[in-house]
PDB file of N, CA and C in Angstrom:
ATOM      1  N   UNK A   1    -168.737 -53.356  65.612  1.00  0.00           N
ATOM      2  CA  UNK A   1    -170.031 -53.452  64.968  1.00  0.00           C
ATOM      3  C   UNK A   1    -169.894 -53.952  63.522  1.00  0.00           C
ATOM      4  N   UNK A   2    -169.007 -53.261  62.681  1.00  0.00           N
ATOM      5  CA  UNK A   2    -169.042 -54.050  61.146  1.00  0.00           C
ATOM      6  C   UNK A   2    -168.588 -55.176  61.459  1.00  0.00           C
ATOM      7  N   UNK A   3    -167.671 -55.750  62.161  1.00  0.00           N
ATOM      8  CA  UNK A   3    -167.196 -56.880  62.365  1.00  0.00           C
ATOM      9  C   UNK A   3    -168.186 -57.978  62.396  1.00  0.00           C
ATOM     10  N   UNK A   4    -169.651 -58.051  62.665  1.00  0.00           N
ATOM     11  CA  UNK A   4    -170.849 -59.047  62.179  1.00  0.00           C
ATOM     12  C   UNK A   4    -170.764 -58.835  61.252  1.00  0.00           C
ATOM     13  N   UNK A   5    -171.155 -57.483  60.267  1.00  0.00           N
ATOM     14  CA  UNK A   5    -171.360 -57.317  59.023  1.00  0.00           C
ATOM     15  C   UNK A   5    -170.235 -58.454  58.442  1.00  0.00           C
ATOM     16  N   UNK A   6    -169.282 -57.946  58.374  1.00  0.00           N
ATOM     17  CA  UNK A   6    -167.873 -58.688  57.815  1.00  0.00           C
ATOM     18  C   UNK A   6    -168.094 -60.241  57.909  1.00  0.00           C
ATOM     19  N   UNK A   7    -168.024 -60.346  58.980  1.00  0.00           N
ATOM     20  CA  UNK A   7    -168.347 -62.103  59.370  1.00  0.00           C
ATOM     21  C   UNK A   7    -169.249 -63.055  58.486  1.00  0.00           C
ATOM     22  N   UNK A   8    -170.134 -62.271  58.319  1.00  0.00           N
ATOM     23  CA  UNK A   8    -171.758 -62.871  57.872  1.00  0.00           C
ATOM     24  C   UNK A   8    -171.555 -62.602  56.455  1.00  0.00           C
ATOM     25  N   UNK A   9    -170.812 -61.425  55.949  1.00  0.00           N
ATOM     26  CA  UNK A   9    -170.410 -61.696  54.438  1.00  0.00           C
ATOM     27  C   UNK A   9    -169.932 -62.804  54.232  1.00  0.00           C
ATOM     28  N   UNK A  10    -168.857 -63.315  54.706  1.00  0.00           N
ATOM     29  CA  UNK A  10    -167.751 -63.696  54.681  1.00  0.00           C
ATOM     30  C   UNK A  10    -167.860 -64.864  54.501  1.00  0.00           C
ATOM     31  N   UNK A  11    -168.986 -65.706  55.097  1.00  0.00           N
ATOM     32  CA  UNK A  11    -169.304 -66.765  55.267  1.00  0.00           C
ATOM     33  C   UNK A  11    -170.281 -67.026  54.411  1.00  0.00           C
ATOM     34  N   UNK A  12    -171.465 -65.961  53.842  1.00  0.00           N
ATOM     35  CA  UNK A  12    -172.415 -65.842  52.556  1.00  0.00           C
ATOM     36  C   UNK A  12    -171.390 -65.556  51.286  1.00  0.00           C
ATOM     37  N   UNK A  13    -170.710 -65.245  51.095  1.00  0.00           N
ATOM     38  CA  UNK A  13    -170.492 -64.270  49.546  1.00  0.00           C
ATOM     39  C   UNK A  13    -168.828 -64.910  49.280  1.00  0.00           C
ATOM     40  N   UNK A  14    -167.886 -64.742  50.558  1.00  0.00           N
ATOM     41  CA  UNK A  14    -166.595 -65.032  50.049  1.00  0.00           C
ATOM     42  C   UNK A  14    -166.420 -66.222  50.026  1.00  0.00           C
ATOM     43  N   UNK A  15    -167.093 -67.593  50.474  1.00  0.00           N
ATOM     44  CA  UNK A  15    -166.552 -68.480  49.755  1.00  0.00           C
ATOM     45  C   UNK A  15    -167.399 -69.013  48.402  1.00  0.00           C
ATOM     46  N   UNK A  16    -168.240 -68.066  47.941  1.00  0.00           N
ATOM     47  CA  UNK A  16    -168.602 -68.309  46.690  1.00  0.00           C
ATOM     48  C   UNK A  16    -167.525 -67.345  45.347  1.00  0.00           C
ATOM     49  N   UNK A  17    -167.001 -66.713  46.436  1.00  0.00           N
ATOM     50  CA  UNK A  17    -166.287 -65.486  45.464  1.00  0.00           C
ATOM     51  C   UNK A  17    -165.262 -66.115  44.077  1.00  0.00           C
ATOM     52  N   UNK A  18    -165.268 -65.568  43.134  1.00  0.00           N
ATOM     53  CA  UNK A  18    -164.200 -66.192  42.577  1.00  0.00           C
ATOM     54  C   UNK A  18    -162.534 -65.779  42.478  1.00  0.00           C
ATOM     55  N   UNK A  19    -162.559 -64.946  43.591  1.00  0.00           N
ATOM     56  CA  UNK A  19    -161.167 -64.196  43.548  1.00  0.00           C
ATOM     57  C   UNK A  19    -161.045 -65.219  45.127  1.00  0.00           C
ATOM     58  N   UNK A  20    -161.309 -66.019  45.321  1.00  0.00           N
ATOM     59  CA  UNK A  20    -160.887 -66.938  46.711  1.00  0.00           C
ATOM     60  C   UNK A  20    -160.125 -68.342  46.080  1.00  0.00           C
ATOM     61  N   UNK A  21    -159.914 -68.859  47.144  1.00  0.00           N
ATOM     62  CA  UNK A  21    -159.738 -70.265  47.352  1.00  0.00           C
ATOM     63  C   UNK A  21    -160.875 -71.433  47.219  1.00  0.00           C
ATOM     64  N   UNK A  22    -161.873 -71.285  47.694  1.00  0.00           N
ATOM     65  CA  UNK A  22    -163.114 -71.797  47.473  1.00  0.00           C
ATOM     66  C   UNK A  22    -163.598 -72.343  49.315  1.00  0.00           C
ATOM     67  N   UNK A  23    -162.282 -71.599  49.988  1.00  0.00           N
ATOM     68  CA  UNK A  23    -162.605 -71.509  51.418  1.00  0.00           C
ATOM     69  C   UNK A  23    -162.635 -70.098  51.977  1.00  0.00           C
ATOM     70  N   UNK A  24    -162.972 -69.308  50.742  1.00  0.00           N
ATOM     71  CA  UNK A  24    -163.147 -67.893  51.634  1.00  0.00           C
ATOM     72  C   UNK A  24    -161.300 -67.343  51.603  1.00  0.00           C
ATOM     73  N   UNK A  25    -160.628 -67.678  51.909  1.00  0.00           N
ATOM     74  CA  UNK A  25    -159.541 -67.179  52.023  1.00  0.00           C
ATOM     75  C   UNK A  25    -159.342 -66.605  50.579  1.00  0.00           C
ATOM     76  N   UNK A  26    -159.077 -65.293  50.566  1.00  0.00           N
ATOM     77  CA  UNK A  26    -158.900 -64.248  49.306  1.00  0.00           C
ATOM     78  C   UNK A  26    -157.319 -64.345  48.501  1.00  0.00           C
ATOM     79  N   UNK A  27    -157.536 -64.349  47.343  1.00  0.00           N
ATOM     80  CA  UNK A  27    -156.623 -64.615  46.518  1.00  0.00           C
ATOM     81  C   UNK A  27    -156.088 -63.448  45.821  1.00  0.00           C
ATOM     82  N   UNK A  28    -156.489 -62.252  45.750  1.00  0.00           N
ATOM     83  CA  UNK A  28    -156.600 -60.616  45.425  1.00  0.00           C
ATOM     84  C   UNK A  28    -155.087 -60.997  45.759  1.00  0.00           C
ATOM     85  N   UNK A  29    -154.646 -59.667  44.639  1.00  0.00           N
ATOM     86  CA  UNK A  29    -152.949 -59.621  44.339  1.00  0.00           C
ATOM     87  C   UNK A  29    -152.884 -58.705  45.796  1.00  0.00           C
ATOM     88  N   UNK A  30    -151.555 -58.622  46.057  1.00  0.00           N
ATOM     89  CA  UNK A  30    -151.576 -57.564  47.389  1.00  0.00           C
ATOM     90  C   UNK A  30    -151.974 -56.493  46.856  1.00  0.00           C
ATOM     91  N   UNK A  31    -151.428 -55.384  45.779  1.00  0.00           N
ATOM     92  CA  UNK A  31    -151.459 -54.123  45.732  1.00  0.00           C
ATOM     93  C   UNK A  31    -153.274 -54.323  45.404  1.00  0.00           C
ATOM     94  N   UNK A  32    -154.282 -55.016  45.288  1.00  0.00           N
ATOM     95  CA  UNK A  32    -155.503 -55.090  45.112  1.00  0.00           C
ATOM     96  C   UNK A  32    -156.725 -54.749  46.302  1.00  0.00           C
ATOM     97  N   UNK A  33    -157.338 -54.443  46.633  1.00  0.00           N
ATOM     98  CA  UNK A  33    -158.319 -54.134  47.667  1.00  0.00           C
ATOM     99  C   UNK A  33    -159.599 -54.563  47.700  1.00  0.00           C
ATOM    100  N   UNK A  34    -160.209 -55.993  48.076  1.00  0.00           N
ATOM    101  CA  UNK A  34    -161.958 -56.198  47.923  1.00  0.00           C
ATOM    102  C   UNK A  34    -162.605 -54.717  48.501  1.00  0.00           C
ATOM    103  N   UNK A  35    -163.360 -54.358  47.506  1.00  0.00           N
ATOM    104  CA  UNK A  35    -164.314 -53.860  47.567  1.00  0.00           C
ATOM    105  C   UNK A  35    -164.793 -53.476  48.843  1.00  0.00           C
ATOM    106  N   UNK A  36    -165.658 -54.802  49.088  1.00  0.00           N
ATOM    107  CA  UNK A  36    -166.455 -55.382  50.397  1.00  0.00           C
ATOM    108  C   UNK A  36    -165.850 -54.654  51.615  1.00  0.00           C
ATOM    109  N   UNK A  37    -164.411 -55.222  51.379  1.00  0.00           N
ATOM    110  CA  UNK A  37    -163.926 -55.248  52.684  1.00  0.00           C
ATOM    111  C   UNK A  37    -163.410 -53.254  52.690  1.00  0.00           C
ATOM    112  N   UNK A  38    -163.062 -52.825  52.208  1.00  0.00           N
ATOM    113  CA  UNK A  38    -162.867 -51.091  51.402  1.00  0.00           C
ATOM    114  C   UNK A  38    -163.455 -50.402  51.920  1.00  0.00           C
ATOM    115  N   UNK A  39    -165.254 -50.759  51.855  1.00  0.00           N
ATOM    116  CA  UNK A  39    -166.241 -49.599  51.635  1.00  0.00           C
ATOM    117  C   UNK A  39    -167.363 -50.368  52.950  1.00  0.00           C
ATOM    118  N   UNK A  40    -167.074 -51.403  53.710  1.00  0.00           N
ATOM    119  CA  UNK A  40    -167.622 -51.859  54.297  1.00  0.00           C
ATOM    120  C   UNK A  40    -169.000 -51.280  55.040  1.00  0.00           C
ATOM    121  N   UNK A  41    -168.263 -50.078  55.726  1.00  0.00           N
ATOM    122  CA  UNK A  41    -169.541 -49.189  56.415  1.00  0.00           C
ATOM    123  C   UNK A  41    -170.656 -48.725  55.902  1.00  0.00           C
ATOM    124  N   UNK A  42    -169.853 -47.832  54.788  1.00  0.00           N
ATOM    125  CA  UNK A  42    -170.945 -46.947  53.357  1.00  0.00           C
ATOM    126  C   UNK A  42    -171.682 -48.276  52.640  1.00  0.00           C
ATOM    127  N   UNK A  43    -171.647 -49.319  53.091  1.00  0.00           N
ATOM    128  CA  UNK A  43    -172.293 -50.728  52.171  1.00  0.00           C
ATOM    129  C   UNK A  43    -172.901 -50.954  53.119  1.00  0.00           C
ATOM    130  N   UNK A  44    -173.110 -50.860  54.070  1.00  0.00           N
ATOM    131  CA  UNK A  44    -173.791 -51.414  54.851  1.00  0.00           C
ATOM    132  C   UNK A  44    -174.680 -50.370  55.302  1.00  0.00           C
ATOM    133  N   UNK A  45    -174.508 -49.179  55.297  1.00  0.00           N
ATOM    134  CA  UNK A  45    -175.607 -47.592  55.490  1.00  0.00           C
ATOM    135  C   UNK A  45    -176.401 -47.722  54.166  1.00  0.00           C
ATOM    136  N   UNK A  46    -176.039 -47.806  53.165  1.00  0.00           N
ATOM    137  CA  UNK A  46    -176.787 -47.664  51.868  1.00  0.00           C
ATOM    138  C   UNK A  46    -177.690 -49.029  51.905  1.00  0.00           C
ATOM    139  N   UNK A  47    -177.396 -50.159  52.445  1.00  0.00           N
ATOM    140  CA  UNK A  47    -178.541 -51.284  52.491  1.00  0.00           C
ATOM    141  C   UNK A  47    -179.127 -50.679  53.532  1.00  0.00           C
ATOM    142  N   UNK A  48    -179.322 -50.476  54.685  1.00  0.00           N
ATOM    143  CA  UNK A  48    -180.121 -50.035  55.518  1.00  0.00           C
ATOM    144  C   UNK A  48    -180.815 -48.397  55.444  1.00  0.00           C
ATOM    145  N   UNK A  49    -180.565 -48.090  54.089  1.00  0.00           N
ATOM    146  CA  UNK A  49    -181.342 -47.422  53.637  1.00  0.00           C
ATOM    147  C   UNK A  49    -182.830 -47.767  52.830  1.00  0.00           C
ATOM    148  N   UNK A  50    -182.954 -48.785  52.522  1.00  0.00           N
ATOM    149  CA  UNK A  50    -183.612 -49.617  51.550  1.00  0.00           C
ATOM    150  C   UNK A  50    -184.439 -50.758  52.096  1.00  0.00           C
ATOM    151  N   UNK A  51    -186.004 -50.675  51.745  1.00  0.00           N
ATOM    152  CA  UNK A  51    -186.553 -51.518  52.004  1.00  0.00           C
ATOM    153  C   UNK A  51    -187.261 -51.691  50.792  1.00  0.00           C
ATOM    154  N   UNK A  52    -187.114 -53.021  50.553  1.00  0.00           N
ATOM    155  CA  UNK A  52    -187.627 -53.341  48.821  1.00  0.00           C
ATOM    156  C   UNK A  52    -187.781 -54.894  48.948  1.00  0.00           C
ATOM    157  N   UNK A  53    -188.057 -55.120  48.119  1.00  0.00           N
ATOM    158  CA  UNK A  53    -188.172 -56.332  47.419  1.00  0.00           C
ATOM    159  C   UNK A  53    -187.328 -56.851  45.854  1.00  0.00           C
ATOM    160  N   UNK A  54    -187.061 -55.113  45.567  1.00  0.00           N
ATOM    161  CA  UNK A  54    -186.402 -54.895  44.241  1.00  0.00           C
ATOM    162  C   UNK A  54    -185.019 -55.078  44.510  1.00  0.00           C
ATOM    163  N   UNK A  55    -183.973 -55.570  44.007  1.00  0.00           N
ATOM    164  CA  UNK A  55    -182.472 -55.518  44.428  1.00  0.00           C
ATOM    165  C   UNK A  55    -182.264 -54.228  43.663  1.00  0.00           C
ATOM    166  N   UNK A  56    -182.836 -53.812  42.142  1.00  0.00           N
ATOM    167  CA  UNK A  56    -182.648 -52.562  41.711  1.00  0.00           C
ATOM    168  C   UNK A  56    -182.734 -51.728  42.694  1.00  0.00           C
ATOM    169  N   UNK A  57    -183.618 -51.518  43.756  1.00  0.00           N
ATOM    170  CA  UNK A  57    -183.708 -50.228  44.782  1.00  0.00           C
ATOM    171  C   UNK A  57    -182.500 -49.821  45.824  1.00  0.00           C
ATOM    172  N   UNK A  58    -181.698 -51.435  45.660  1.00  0.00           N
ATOM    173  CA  UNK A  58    -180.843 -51.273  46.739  1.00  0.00           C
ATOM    174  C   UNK A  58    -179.462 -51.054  45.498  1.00  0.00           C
ATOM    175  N   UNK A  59    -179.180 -51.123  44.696  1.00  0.00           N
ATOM    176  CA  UNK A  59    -178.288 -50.720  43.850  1.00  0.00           C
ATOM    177  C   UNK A  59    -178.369 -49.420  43.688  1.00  0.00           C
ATOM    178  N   UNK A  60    -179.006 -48.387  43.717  1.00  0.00           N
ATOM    179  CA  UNK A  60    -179.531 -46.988  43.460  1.00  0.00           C
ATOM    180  C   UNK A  60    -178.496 -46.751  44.361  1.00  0.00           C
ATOM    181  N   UNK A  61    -178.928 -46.906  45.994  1.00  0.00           N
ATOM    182  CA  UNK A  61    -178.006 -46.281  46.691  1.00  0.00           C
ATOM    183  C   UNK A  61    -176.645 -46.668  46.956  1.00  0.00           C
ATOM    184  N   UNK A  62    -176.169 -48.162  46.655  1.00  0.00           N
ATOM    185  CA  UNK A  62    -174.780 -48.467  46.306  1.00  0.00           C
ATOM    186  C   UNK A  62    -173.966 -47.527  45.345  1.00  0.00           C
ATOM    187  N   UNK A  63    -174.679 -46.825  44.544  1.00  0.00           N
ATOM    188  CA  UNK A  63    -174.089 -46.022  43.184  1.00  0.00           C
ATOM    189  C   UNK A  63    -174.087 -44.643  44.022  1.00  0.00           C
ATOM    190  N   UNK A  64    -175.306 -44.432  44.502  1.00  0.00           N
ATOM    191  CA  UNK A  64    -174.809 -43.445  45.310  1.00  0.00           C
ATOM    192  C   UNK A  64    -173.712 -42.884  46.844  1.00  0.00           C
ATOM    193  N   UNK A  65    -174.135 -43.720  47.138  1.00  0.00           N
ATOM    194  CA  UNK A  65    -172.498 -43.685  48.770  1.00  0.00           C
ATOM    195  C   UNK A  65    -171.564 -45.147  48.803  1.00  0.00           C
ATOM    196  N   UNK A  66    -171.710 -45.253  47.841  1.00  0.00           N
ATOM    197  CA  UNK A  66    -170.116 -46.299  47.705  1.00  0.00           C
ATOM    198  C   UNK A  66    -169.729 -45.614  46.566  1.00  0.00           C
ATOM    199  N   UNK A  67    -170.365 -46.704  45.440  1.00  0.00           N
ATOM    200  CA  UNK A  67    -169.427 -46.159  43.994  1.00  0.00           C
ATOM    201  C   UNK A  67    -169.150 -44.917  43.723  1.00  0.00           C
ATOM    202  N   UNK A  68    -169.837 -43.994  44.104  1.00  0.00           N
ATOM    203  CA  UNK A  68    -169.238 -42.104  44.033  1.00  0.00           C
ATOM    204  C   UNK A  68    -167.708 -42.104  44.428  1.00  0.00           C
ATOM    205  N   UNK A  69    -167.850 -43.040  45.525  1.00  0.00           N
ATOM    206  CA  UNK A  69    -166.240 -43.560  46.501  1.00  0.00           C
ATOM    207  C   UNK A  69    -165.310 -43.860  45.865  1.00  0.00           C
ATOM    208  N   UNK A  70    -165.409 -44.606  44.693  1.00  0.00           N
ATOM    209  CA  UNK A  70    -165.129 -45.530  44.252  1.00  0.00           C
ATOM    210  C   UNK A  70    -163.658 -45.199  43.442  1.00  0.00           C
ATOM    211  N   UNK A  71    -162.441 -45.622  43.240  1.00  0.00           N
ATOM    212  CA  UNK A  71    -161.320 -45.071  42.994  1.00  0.00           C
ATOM    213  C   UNK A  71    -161.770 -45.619  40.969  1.00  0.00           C
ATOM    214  N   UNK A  72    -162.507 -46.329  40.738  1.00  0.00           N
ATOM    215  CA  UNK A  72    -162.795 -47.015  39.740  1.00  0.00           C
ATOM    216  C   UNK A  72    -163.935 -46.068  39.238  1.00  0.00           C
ATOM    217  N   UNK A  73    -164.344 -45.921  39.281  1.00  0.00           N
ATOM    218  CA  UNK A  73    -165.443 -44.455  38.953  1.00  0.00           C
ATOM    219  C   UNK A  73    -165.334 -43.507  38.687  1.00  0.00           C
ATOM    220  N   UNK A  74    -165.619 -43.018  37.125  1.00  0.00           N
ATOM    221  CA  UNK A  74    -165.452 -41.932  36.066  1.00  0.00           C
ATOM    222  C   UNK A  74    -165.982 -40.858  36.780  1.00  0.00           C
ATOM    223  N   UNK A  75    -165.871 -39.883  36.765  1.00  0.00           N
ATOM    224  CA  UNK A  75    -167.146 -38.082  36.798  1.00  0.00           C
ATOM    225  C   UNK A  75    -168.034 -38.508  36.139  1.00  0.00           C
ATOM    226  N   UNK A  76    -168.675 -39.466  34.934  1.00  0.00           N
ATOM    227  CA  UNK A  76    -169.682 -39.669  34.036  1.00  0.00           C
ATOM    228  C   UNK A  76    -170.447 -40.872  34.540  1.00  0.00           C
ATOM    229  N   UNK A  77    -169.647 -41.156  35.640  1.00  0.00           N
ATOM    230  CA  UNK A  77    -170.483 -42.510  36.703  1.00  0.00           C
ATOM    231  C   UNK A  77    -170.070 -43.383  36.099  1.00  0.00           C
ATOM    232  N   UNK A  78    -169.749 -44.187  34.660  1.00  0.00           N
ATOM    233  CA  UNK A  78    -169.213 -45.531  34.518  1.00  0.00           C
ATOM    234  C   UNK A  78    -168.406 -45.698  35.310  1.00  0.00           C
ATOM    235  N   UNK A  79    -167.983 -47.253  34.715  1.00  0.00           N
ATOM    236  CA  UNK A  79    -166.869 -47.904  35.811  1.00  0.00           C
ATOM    237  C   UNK A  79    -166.237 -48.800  35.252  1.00  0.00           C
ATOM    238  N   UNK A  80    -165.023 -49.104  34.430  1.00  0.00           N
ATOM    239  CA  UNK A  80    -164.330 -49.962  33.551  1.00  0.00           C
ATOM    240  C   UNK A  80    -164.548 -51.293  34.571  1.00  0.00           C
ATOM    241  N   UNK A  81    -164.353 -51.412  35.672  1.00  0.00           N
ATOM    242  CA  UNK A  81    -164.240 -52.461  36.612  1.00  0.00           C
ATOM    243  C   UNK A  81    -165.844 -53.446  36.369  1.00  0.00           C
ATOM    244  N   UNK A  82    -166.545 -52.540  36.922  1.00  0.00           N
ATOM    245  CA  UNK A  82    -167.869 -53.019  37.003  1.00  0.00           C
ATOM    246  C   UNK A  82    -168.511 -53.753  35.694  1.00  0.00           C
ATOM    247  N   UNK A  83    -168.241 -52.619  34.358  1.00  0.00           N
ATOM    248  CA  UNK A  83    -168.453 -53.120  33.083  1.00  0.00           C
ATOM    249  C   UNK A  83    -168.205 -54.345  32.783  1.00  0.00           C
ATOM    250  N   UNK A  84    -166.695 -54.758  32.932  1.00  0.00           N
ATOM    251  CA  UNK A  84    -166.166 -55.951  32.575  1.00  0.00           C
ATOM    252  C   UNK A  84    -166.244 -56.948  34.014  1.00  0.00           C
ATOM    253  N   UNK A  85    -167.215 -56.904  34.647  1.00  0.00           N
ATOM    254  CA  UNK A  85    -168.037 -57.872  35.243  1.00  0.00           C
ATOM    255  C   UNK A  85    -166.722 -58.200  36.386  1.00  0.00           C
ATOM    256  N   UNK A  86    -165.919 -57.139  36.668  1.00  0.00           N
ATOM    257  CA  UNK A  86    -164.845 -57.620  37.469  1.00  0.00           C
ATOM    258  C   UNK A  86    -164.774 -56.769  38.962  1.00  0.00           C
ATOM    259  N   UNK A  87    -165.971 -56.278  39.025  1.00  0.00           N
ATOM    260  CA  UNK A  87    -166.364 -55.818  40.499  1.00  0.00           C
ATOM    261  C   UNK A  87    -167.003 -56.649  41.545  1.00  0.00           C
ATOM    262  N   UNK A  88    -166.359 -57.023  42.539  1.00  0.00           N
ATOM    263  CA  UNK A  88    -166.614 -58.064  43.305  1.00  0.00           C
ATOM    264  C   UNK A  88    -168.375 -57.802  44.093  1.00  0.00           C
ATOM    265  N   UNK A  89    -167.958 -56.137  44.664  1.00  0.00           N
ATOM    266  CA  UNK A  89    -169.604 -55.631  45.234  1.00  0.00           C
ATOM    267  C   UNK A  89    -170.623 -55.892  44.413  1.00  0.00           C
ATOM    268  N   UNK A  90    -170.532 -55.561  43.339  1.00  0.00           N
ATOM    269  CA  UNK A  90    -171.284 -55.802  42.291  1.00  0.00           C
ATOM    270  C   UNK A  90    -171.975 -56.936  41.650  1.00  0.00           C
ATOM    271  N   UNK A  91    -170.766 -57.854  41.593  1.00  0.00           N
ATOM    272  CA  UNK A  91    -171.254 -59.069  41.387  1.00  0.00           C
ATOM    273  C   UNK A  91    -171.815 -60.374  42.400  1.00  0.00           C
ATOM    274  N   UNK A  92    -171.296 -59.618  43.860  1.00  0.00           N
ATOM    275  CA  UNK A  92    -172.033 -60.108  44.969  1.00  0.00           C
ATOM    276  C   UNK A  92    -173.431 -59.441  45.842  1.00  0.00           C
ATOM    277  N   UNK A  93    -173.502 -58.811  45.044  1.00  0.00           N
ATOM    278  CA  UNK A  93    -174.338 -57.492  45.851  1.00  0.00           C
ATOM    279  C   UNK A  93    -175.760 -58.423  46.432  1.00  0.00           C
ATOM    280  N   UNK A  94    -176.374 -59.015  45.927  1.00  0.00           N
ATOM    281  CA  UNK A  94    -177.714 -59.717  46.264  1.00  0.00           C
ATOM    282  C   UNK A  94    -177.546 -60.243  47.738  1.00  0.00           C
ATOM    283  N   UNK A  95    -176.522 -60.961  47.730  1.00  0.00           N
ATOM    284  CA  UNK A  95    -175.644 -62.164  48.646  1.00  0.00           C
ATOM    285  C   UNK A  95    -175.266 -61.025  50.044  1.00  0.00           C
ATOM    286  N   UNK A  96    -174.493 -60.092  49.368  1.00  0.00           N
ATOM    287  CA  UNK A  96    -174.228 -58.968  50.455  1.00  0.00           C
ATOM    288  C   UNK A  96    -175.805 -58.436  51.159  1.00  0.00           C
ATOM    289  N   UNK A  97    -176.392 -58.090  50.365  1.00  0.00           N
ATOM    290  CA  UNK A  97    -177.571 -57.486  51.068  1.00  0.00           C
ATOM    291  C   UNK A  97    -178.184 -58.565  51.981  1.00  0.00           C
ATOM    292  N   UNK A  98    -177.818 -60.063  51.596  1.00  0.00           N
ATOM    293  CA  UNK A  98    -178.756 -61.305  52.628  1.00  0.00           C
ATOM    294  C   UNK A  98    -178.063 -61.074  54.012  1.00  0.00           C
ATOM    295  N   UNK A  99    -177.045 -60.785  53.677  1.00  0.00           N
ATOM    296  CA  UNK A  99    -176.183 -61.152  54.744  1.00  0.00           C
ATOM    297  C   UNK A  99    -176.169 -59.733  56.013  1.00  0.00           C
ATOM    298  N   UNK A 100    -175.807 -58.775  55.049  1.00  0.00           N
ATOM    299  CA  UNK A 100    -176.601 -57.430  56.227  1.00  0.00           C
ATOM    300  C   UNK A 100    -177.663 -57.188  56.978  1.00  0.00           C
ATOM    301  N   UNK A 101    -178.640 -57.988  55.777  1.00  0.00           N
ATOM    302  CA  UNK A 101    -179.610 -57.732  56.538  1.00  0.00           C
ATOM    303  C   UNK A 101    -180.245 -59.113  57.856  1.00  0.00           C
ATOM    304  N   UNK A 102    -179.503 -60.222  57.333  1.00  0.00           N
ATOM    305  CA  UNK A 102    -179.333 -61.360  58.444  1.00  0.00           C
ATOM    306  C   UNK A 102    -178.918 -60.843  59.717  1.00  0.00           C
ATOM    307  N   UNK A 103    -177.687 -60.142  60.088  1.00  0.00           N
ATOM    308  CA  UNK A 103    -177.129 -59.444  60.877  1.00  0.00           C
ATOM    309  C   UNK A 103    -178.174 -58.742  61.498  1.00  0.00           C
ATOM    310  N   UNK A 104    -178.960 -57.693  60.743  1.00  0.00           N
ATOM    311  CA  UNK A 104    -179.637 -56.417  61.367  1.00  0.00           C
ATOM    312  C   UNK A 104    -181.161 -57.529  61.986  1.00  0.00           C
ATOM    313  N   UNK A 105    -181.814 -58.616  61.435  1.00  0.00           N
ATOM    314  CA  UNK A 105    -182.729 -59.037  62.068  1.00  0.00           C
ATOM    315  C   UNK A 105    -182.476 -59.632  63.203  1.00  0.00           C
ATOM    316  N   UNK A 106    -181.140 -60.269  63.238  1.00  0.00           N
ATOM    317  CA  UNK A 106    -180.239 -61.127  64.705  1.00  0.00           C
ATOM    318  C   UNK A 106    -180.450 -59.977  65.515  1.00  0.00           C
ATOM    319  N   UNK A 107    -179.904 -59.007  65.301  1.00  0.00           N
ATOM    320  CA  UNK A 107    -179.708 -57.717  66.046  1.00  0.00           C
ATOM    321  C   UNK A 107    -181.393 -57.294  66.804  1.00  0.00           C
ATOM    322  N   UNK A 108    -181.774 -57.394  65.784  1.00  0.00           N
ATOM    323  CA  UNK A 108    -183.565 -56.575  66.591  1.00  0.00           C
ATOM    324  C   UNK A 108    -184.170 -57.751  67.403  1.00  0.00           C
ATOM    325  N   UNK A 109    -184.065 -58.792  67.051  1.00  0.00           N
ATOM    326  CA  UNK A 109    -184.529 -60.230  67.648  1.00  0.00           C
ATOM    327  C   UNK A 109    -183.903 -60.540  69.071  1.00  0.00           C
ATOM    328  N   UNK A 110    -182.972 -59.675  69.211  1.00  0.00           N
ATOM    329  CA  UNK A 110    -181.977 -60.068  70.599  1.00  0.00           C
ATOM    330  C   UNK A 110    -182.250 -59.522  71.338  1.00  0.00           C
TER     331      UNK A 110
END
């Protein structure tokens, strides 16, 4: 089942990513972990929590059942990662949500 999720990112978000090749193929040091690919499930429950129009509404619950997750995430909720604009979820998050929710309308349409 995440395996659409994954796919449909993959093809929306990672070859725009800038930690790629510019074909999607990921460039992340080994000891490094995308995000995306990390927290996949809890990213994809927290968008299908959310029906908005606001991307703020769907960030609420990213902060809540991912980033709580998050090995990068203080007790005070910052996030050195995120701050310095070097969180991949984060900085793809719009793109991620097209793409989940592309998946979930394929899905009801079938």
């Amino acid at each position: 089942m995440t395996e659409q999720y994954l796919q449909a990112i993959r093809k929306r978000v990672c070859v725009r990513c800038i930690d790629t090749d510019g074909k999607g193929n990921c460039l992340l040091h080994k000891d490094e972990i995308c995000a995306v690919e990390e927290f996949l499930p809890e990213i994809v429950r927290s968008i299908q929590q959310v029906q908005s129009d606001k991307v703020e509404d769907y960030v609420v619950e990213l902060r809540k059942f991912v980033c709580t997750e998050c090995r990068h995430q203080t007790e005070d909720e910052t996030c050195i990662v995120r701050n310095n604009l070097d969180c991949g979820l984060d900085r793809y998050f719009p793109l991620i949500i097209e793409a989940v929710e592309e998946v979930d309308l394929a899905r009801k349409s079938a």
